[in-house]
N, C-alpha and C. Protein backbone atom coordinates (compact mmCIF):
# COMPACT_ATOMS: atom_id res chain seq x y z
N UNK A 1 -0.77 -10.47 -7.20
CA UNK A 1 -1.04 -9.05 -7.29
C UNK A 1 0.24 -8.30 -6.93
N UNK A 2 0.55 -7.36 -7.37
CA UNK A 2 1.90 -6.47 -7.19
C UNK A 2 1.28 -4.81 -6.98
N UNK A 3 2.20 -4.13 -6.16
CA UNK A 3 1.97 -2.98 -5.74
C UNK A 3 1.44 -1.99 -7.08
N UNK A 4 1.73 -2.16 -8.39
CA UNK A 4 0.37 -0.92 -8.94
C UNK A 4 -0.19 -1.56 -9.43
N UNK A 5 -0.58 -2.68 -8.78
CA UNK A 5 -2.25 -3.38 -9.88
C UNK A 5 -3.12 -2.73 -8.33
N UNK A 6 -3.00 -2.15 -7.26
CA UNK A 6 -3.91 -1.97 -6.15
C UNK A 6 -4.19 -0.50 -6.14
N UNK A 7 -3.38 0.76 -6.76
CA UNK A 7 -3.59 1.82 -6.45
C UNK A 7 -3.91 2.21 -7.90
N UNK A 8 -5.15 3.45 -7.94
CA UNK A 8 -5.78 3.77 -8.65
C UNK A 8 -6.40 5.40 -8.16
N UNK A 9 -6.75 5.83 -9.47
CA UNK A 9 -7.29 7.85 -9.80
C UNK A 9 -6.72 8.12 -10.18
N UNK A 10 -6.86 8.97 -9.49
CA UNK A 10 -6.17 11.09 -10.18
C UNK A 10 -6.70 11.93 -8.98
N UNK A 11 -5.41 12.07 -8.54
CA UNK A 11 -5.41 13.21 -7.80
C UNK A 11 -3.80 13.75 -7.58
N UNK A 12 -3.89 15.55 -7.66
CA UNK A 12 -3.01 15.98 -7.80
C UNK A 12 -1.68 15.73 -8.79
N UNK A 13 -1.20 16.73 -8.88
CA UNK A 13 0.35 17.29 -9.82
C UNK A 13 1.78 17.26 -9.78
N UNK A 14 2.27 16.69 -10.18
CA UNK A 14 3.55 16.29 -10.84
C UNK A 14 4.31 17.40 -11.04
N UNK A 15 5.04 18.10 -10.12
CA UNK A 15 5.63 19.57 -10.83
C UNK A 15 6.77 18.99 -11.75
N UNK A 16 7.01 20.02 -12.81
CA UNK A 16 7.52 19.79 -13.83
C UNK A 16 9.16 19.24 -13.38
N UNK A 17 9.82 20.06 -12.44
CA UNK A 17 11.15 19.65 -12.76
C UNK A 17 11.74 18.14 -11.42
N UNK A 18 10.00 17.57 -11.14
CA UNK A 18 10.44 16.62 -10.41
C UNK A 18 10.21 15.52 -11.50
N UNK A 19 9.55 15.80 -12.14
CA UNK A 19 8.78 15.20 -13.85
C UNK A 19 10.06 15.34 -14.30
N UNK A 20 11.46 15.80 -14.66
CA UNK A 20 12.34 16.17 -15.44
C UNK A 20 13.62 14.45 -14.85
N UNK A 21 13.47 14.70 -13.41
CA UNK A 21 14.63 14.48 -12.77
C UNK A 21 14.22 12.66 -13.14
N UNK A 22 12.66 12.69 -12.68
CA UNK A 22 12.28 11.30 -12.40
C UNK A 22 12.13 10.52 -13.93
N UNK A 23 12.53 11.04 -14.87
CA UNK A 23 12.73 10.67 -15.94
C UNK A 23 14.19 10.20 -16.60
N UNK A 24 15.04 10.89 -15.82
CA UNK A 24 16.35 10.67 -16.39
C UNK A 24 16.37 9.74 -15.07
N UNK A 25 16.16 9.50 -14.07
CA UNK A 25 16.23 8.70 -13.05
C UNK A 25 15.62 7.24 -13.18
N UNK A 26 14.80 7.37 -13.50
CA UNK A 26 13.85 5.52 -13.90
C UNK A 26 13.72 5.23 -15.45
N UNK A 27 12.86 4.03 -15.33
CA UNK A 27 12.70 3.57 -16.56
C UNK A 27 11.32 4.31 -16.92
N UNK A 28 10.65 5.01 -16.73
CA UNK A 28 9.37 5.71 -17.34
C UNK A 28 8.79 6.68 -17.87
N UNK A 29 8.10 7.16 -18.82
CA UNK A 29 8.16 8.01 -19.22
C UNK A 29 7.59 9.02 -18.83
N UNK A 30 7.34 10.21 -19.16
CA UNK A 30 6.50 11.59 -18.73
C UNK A 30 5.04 11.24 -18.40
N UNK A 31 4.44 10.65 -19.31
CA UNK A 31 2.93 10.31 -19.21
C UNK A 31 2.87 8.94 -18.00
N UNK A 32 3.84 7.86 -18.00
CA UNK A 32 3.79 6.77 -16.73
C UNK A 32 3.89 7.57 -15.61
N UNK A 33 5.06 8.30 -15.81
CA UNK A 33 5.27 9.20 -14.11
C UNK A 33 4.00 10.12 -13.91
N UNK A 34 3.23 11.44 -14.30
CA UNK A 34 2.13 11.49 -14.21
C UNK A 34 0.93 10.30 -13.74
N UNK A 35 0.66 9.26 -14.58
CA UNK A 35 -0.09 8.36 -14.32
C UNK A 35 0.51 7.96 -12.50
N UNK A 36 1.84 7.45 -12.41
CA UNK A 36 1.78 6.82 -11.49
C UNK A 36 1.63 8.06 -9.91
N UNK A 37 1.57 9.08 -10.15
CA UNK A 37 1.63 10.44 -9.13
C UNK A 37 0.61 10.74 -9.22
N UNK A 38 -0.46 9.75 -9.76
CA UNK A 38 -1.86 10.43 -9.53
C UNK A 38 -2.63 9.26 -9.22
N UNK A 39 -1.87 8.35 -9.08
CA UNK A 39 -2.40 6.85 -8.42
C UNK A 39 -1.93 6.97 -6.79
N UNK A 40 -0.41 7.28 -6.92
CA UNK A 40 -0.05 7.29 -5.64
C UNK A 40 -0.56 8.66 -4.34
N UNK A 41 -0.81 9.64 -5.00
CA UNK A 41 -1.54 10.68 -4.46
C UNK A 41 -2.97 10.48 -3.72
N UNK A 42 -3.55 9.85 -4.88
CA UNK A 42 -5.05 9.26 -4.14
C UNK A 42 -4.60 8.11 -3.04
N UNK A 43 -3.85 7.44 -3.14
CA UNK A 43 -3.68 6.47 -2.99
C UNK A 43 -3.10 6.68 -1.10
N UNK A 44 -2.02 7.93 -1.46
CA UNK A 44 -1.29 8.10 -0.19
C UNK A 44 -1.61 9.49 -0.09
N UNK A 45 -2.79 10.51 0.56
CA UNK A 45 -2.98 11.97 0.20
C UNK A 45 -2.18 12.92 1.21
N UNK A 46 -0.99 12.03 1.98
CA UNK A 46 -0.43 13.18 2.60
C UNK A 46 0.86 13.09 2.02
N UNK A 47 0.67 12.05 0.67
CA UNK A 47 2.57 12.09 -0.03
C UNK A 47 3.49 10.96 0.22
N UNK A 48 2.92 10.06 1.09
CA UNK A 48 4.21 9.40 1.68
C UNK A 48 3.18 8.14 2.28
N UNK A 49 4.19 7.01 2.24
CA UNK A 49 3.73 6.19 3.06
C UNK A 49 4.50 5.12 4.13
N UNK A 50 3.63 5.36 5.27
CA UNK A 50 4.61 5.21 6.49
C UNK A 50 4.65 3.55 6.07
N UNK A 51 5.89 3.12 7.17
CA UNK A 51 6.07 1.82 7.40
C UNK A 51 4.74 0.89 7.70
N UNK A 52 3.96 1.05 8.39
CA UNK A 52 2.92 -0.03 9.23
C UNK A 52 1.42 0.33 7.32
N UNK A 53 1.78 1.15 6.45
CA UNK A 53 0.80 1.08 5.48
C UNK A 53 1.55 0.22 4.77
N UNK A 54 3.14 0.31 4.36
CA UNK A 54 3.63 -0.82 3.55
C UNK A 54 3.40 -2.07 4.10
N UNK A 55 3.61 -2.35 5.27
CA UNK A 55 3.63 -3.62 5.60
C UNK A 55 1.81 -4.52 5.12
N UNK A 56 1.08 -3.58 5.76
CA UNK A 56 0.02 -3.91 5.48
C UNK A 56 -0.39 -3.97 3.58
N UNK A 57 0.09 -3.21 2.91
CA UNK A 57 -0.11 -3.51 1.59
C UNK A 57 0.42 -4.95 1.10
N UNK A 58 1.98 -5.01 1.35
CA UNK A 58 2.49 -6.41 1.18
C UNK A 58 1.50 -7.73 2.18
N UNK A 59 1.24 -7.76 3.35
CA UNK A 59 0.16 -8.51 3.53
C UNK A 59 -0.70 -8.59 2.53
N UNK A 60 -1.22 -7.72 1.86
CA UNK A 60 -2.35 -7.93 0.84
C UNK A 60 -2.52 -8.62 -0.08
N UNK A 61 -1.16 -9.23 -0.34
CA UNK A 61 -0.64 -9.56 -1.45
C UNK A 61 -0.16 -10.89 -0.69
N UNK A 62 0.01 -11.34 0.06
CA UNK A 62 0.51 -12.89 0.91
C UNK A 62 -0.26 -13.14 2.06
N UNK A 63 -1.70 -13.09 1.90
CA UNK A 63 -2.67 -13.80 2.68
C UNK A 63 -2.43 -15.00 3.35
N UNK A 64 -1.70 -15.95 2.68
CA UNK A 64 -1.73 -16.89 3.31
C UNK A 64 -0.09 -17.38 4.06
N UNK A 65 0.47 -15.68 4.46
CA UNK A 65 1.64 -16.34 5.08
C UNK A 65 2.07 -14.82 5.99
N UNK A 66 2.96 -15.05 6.61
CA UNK A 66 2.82 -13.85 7.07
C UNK A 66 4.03 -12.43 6.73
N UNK A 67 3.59 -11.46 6.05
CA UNK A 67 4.35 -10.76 5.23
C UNK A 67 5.41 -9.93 6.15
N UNK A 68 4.96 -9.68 7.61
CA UNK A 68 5.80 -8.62 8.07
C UNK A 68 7.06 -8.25 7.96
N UNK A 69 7.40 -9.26 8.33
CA UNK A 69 9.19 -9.43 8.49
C UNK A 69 9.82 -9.12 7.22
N UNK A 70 9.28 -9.99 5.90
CA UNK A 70 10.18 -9.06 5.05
C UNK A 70 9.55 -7.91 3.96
N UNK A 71 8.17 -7.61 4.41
CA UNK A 71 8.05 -6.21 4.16
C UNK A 71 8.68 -4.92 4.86
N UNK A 72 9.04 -5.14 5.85
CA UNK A 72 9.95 -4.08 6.74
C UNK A 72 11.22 -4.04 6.38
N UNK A 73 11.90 -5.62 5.69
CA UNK A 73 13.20 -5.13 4.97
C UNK A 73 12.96 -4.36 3.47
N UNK A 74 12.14 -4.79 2.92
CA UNK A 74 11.57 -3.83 1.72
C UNK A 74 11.58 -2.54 2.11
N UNK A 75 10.37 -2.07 2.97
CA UNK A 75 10.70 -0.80 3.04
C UNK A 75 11.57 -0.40 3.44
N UNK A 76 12.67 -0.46 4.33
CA UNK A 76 14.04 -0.23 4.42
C UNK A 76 14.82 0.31 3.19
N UNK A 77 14.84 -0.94 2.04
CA UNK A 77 14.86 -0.26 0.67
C UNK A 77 14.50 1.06 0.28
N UNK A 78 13.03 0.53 0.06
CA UNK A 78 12.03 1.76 -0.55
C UNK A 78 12.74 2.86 0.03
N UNK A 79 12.72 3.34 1.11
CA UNK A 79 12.77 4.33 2.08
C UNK A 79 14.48 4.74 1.82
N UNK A 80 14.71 5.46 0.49
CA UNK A 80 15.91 6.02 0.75
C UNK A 80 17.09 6.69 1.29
N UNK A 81 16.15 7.42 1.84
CA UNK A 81 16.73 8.47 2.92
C UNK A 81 16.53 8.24 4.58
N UNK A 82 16.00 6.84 4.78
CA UNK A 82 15.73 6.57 5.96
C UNK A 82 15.57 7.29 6.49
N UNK A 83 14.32 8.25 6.42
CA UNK A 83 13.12 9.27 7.23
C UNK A 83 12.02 8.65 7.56
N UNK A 84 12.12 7.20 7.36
CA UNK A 84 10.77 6.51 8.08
C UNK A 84 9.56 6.75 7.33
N UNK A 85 9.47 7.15 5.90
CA UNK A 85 8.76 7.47 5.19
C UNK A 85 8.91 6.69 3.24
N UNK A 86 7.75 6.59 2.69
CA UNK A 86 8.48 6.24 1.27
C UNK A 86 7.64 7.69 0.49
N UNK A 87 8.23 8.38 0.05
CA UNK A 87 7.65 9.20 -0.90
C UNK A 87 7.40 9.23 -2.05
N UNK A 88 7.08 9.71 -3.09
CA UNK A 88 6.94 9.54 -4.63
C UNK A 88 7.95 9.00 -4.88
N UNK A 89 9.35 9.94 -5.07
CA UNK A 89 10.44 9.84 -5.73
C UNK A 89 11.37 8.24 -5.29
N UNK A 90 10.87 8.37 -3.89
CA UNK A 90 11.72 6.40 -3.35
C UNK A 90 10.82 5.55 -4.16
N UNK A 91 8.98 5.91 -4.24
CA UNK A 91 8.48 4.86 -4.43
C UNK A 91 8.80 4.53 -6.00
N UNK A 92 8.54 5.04 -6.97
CA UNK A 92 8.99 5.33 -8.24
C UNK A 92 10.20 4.49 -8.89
N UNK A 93 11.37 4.89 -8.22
CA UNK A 93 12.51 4.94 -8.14
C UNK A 93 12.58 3.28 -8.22
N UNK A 94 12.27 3.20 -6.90
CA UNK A 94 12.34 1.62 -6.67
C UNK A 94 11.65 0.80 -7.29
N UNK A 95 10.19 1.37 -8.08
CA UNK A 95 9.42 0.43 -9.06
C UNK A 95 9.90 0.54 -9.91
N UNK A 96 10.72 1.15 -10.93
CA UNK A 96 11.29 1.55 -11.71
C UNK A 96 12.67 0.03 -11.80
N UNK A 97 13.31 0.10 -10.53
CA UNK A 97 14.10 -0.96 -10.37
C UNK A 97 13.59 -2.67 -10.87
N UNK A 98 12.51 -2.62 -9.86
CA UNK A 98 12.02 -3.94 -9.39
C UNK A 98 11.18 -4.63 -10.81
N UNK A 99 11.01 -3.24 -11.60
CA UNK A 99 9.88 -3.76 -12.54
C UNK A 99 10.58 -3.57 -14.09
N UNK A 100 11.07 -3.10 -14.33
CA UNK A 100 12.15 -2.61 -15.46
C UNK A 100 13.55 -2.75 -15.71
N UNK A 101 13.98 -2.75 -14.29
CA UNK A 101 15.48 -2.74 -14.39
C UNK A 101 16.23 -3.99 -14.55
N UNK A 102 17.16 -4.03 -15.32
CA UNK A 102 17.93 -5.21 -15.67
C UNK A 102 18.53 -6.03 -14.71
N UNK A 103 19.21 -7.11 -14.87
CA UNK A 103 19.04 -8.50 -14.27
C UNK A 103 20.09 -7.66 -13.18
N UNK A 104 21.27 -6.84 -13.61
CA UNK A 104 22.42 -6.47 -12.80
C UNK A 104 21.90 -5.52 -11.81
N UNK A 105 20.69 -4.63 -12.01
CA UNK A 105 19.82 -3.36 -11.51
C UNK A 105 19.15 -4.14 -10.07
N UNK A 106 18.80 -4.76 -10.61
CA UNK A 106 17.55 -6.20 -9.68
C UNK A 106 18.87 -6.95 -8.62
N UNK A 107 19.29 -7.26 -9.24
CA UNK A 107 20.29 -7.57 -8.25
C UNK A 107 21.27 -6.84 -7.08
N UNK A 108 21.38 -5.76 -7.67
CA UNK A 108 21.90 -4.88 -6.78
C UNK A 108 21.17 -4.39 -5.65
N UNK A 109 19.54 -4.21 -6.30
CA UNK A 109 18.52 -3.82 -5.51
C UNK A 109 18.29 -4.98 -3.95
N UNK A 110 18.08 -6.14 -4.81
CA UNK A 110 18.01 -7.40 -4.05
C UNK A 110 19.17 -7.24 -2.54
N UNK A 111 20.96 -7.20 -3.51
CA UNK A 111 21.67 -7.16 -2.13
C UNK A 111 21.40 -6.29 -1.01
N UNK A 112 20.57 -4.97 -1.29
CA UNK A 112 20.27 -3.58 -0.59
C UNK A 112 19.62 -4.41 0.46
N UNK A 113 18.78 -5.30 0.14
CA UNK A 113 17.94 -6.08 0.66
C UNK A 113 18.56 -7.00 1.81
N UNK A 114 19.19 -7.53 1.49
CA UNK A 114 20.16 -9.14 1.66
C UNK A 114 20.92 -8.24 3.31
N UNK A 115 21.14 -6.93 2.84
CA UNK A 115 22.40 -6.35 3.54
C UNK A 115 21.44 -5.07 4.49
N UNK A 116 20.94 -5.80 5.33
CA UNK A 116 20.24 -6.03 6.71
C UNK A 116 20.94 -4.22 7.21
N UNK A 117 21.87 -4.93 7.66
CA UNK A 117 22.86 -3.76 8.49
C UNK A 117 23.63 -3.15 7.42
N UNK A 118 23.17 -2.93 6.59
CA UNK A 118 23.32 -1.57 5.69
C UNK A 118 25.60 -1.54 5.21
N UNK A 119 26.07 -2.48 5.78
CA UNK A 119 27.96 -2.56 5.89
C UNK A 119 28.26 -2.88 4.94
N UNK A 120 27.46 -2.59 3.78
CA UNK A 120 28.06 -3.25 2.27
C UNK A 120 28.43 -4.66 2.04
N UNK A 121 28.36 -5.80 2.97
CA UNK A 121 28.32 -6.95 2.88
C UNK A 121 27.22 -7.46 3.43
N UNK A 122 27.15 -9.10 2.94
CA UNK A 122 25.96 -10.16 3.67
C UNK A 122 26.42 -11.13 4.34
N UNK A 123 26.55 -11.17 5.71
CA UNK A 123 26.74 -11.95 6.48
C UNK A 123 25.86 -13.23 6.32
N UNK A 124 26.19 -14.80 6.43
CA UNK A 124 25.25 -16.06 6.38
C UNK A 124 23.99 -15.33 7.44
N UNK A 125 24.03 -14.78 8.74
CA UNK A 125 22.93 -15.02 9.23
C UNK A 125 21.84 -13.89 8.38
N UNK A 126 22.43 -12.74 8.02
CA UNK A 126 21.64 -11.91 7.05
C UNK A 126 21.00 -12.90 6.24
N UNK A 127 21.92 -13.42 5.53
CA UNK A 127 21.08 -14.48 4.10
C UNK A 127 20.01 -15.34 4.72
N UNK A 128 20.26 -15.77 5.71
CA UNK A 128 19.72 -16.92 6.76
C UNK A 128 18.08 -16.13 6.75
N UNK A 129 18.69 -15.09 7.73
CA UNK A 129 17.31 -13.99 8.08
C UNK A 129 16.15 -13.64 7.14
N UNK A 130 16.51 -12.99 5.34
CA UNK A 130 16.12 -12.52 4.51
C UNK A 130 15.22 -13.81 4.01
N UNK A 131 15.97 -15.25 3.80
CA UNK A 131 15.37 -16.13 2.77
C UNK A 131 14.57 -16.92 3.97
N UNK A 132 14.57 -16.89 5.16
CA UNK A 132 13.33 -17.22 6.08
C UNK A 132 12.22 -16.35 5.95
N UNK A 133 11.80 -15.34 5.67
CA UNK A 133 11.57 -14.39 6.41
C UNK A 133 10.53 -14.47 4.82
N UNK A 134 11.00 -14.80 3.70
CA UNK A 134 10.46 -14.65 2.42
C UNK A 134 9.92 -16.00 2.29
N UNK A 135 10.21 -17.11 3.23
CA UNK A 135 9.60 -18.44 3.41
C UNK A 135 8.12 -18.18 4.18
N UNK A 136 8.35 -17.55 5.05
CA UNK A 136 7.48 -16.95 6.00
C UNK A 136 6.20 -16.45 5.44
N UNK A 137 6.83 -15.42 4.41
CA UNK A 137 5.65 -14.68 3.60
C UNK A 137 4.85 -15.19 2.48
N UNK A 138 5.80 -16.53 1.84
CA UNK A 138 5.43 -16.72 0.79
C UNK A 138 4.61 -18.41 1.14
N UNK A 139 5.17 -19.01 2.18
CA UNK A 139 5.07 -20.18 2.17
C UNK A 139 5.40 -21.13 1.21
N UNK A 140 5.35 -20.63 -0.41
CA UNK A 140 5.57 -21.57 -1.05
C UNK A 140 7.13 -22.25 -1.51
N UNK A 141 8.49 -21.81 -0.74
CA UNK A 141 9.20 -22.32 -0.80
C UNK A 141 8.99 -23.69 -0.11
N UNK A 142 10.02 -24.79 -0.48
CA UNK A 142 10.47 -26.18 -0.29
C UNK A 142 11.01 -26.07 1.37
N UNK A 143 10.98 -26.17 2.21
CA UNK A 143 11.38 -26.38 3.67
C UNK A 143 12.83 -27.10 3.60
N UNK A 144 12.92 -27.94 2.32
CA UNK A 144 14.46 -28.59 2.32
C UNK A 144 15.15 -27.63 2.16
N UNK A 145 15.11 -26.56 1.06
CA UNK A 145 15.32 -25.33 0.59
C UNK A 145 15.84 -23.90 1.29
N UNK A 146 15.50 -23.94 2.76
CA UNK A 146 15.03 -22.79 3.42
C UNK A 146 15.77 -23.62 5.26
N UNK A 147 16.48 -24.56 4.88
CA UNK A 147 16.99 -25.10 5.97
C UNK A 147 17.82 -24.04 6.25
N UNK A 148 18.64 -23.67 7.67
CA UNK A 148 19.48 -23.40 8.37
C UNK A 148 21.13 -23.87 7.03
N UNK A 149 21.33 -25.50 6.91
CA UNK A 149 22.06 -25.87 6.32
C UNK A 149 22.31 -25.83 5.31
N UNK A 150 21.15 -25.78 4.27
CA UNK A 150 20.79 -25.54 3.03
C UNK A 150 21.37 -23.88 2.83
N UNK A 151 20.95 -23.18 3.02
CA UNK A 151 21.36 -21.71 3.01
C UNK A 151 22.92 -21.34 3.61
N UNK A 152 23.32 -21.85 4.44
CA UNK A 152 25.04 -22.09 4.78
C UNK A 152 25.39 -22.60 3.50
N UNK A 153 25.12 -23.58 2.83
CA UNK A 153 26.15 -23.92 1.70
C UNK A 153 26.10 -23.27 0.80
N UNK A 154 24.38 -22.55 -0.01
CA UNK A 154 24.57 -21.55 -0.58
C UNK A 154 25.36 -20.55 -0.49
N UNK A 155 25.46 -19.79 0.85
CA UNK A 155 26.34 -18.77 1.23
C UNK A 155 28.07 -19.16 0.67
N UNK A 156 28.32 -20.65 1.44
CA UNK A 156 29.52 -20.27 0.90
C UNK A 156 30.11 -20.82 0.00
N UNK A 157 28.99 -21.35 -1.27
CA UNK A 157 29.27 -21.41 -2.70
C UNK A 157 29.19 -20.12 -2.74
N UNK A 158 28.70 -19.18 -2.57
CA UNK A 158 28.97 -17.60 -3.19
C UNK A 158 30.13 -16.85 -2.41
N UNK A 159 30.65 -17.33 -1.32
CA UNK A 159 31.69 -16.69 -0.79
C UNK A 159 33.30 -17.47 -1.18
N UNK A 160 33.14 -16.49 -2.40
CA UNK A 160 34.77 -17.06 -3.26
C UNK A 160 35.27 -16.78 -2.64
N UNK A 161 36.03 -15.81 -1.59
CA UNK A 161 37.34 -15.50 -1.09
C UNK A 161 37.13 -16.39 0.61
N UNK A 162 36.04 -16.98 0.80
CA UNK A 162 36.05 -17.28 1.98
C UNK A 162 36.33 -16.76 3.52
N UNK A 163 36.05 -15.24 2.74
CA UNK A 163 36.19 -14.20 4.06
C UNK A 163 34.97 -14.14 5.14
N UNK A 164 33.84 -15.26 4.71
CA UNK A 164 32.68 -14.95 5.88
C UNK A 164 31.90 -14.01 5.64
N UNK A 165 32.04 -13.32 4.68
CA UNK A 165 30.67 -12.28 4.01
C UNK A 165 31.00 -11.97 2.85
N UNK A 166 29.64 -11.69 2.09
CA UNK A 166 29.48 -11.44 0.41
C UNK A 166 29.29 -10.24 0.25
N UNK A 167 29.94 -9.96 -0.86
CA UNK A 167 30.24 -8.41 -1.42
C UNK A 167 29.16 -8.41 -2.32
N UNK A 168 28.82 -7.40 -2.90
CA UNK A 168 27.94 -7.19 -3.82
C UNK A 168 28.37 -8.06 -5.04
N UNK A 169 29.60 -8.09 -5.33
CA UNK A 169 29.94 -9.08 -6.97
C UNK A 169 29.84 -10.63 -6.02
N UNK A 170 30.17 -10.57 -5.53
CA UNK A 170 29.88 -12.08 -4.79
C UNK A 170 28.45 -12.49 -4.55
N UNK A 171 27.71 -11.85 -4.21
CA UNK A 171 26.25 -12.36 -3.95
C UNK A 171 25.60 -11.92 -5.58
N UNK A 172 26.03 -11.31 -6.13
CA UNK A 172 25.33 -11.42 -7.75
C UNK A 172 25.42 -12.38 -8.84
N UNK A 173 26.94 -12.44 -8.57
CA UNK A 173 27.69 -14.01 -9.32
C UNK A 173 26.96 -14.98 -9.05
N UNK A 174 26.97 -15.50 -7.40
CA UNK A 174 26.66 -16.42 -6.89
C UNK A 174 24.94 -16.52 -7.25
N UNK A 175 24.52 -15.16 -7.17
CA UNK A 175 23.07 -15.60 -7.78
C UNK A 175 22.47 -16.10 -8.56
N UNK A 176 22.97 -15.40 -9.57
CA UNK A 176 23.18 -15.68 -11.32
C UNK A 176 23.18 -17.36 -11.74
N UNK A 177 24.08 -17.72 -10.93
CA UNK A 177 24.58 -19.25 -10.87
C UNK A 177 23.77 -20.12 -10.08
N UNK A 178 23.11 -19.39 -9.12
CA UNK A 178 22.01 -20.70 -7.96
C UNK A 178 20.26 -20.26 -8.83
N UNK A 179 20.03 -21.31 -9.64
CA UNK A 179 18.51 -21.28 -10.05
C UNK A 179 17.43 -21.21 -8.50
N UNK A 180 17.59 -21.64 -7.52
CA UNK A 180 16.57 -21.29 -6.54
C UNK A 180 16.38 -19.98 -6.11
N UNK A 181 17.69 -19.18 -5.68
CA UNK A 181 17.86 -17.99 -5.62
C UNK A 181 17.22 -17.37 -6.26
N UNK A 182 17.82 -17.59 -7.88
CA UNK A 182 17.20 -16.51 -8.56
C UNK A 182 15.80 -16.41 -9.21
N UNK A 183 14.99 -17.51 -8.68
CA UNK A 183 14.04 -17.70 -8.47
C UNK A 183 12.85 -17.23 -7.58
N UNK A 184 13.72 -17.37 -6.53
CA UNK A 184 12.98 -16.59 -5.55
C UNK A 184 13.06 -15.28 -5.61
N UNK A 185 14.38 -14.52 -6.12
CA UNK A 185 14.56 -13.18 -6.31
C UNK A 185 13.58 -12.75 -7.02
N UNK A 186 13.38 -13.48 -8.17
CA UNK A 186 12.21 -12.87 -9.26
C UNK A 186 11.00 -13.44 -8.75
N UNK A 187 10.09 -13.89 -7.91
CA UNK A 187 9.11 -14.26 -7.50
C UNK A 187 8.79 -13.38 -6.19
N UNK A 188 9.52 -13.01 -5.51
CA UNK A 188 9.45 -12.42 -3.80
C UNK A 188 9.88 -10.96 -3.50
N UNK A 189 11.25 -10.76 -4.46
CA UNK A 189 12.03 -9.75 -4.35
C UNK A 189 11.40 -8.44 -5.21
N UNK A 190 11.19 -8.87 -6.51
CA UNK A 190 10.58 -7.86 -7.36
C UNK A 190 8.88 -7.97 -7.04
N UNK A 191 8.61 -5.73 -7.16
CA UNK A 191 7.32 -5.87 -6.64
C UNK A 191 6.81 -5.45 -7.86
């Protein structure tokens, strides 16, 4: 199950020139954005949804593992403006990414992810942190897979310059190129 197979109605309006912006901004059209602002309205009726409702939605969706840890780096994502809130325009925005956007879009989104402390790079224990944390939730990764050691060598097959952290072209390359990764990216990462 993924975040709009759960929210559903009609309630409330789409003003026109947020309808204008959120169109040249995502992949959707006039009638999806409507549709999806009248799912998310019922859905969230004060506009927004705090951290402890995301987390609990992503639980909803990984019953049998435990979602917290990396639903809180998600919303981190979601939450553009880090106001502790996701509103239409983050939530949108970011489904727009996760669900439409191309392999380079998804990936970029992903490092937002990867990159914990927000410094434009991914430190091994970041990578370490993120792909536990999605072991955690999902359970269904391989445990050989999700080792301490296993994830060090990934890291620094993707760290070409051997500076000890991945840049955004470094952790995309390197993705592109590791089938588990990008596996899990498209199974865990996209909602």
């Amino acid at each position: 199950m993924r975040i709009y197979d759960i929210m559903g109605g009609h309630h409330g309006k789409l003003p026109p020139s947020d309808l204008r912006e959120l169109c040249n901004r995502t992949s959707f059209d006039e009638k999806e954005l409507r549709i999806w602002h009248d799912k998310f309205k019922k859905e969230y009726p004060s506009g927004s949804i705090n951290k402890q409702d995301f987390i609990r939605l992503y639980r909803g969706f990984y019953t049998s593992g435990d979602a917290k840890k990396f639903s809180e780096h998600v919303f981190r994502v979601f939450d553009a403006n880090n106001d502790g809130q996701i509103d239409f325009k983050e939530f949108v925005c970011a489904l727009s990414v996760t669900t439409r956007g191309s392999t380079k879009e998804k990936l970029q989104w992903a490092f937002s992810i990867y990159d914990i402390n927000g410094d434009g790079s991914i430190s091994a224990r970041e990578l370490i942190t993120i792909i536990k944390s999605i072991k955690a939730m999902a359970d269904a990764l391989d445990d050989q897979n999700v080792s301490d050691d296993k994830i060090l060598q990934i890291f620094k097959s993707f760290d070409v310059n051997n500076d000890g952290v991945l840049t955004a072209e470094e952790f995309m390359e390197g993705a592109r190129k590791n089938p588990f990764l990008m596996k899990m990216l498209e199974d865990y990462v996209s909602t």
